[in-house]
Protein backbone atom coordinates (compact mmCIF):
# COMPACT_ATOMS: atom_id res chain seq x y z
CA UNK A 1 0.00 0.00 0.00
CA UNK A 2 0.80 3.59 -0.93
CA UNK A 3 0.88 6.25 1.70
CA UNK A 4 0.44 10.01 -0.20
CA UNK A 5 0.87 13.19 1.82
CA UNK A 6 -0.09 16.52 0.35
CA UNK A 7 1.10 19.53 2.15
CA UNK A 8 1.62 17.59 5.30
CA UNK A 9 -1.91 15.79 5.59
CA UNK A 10 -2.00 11.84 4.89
CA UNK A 11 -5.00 11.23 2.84
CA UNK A 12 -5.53 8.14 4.93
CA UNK A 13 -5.96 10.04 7.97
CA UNK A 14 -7.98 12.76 6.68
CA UNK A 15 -11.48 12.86 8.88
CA UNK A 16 -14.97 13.45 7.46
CA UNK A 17 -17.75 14.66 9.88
CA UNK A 18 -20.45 12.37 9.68
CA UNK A 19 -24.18 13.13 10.43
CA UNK A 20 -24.18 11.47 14.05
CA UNK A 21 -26.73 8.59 14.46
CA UNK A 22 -27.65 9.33 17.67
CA UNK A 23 -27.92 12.25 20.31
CA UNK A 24 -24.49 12.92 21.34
CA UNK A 25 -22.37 11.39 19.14
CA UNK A 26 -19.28 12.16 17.05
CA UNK A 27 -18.70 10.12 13.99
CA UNK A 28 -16.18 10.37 11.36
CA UNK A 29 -15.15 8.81 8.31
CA UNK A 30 -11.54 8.13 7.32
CA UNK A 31 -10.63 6.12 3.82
CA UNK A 32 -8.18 2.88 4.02
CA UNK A 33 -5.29 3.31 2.24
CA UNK A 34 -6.05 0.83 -0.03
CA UNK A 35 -9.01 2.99 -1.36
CA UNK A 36 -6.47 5.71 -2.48
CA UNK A 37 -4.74 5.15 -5.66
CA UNK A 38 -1.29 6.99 -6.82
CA UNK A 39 0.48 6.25 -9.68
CA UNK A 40 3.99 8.44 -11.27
CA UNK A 41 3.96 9.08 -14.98
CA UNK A 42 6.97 10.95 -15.95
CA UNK A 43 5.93 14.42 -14.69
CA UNK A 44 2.64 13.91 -13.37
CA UNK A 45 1.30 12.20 -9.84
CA UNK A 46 -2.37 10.57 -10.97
CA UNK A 47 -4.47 9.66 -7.70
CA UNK A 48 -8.01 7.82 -7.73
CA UNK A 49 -9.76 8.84 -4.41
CA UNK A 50 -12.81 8.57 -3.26
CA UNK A 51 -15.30 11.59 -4.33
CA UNK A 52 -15.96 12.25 -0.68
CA UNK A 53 -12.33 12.38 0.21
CA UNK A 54 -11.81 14.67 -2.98
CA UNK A 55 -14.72 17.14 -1.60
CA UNK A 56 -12.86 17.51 1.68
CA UNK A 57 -9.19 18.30 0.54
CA UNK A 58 -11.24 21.21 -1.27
CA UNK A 59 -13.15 22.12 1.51
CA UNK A 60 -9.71 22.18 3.58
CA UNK A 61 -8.02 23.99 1.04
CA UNK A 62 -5.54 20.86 1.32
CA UNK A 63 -5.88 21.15 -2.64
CA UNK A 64 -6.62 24.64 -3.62
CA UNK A 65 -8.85 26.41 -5.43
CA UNK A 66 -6.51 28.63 -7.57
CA UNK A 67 -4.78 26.62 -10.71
CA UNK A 68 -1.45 28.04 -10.09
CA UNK A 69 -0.83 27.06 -6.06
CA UNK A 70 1.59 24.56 -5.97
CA UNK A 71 0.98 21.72 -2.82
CA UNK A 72 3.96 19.74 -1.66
CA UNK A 73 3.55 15.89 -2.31
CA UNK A 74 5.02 12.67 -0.08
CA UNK A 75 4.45 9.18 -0.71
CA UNK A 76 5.19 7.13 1.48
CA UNK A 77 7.55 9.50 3.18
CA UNK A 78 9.36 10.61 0.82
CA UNK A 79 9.18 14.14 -0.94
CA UNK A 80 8.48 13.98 -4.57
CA UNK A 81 8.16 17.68 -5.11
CA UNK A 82 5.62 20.36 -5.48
CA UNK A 83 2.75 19.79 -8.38
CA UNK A 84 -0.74 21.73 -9.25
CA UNK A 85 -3.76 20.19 -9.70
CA UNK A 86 -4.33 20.09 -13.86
CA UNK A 87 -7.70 17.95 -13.99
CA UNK A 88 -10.37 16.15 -12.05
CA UNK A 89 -12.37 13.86 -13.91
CA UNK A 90 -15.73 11.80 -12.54
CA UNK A 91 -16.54 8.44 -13.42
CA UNK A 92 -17.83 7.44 -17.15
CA UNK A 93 -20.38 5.13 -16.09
CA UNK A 94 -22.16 4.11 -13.01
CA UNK A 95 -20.53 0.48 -12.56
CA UNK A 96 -17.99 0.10 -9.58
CA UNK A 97 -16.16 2.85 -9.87
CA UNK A 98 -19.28 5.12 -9.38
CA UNK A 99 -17.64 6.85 -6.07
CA UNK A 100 -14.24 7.13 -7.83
CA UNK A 101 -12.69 10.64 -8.71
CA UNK A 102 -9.04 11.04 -10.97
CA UNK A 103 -6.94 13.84 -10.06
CA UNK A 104 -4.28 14.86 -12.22
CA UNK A 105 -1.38 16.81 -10.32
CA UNK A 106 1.77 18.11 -12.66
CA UNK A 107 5.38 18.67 -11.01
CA UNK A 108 6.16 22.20 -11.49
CA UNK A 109 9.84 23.47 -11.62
CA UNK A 110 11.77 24.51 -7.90
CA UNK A 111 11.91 28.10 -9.39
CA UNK A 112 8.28 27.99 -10.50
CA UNK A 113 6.97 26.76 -6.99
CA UNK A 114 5.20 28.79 -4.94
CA UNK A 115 6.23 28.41 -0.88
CA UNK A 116 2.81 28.58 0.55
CA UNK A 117 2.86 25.25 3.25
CA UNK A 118 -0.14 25.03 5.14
């Protein structure tokens, strides 16, 4: 299994507030590690998360918003450089990858990176 790390948060460990189920309750909902997919082509890092998991490292600004901020990217420990997000794409078809989001991250340059760790 594959451990990734974007600007110091481990997808793995990332928590989702749940609706509770009952009065006074806290629930949350963290992926497996086997549910998030990484993969190195040349200059590009290619994850498959989960959608929900993809909807809360934009709600956390863990990925951001603007095209041109750069994130800083581990796997399993080890730093593979600073990328931007260059695509998301959904699922073609309904069958069992229905909950299944790519992201497409591009290496940018040492001088072209932005410093902005959060």
């Amino acid at each position: 299994m594959t451990s990734v790390t974007i600007n110091g948060h481990k997808l793995h460990e990332v928590e989702m507030l749940l609706t509770p189920y009952s009065e006074n309750t806290v629930s949350y909902l963290k992926y497996p590690e086997h549910r998030i997919e990484s993969k190195i082509e040349k200059d590009k890092l290619l994850l498959r998360i989960p959608a929900l998991l993809a909807i809360e490292l934009y709600r956390r600004a863990i990925l951001p918003q603007d095209p041109a901020e750069d994130v800083s990217v581990h796997i399993n420990g080890r730093d593979i450089g600073r990328f931007v997000v260059i695509d998301l794409r959904y699922p073609n078809s309904l069958a069992q990858d229905r909950d299944i989001v790519s992201i497409t991250l591009q290496r940018v340059s040492r001088a072209n990176a932005q410093t902005q760790e959060t």
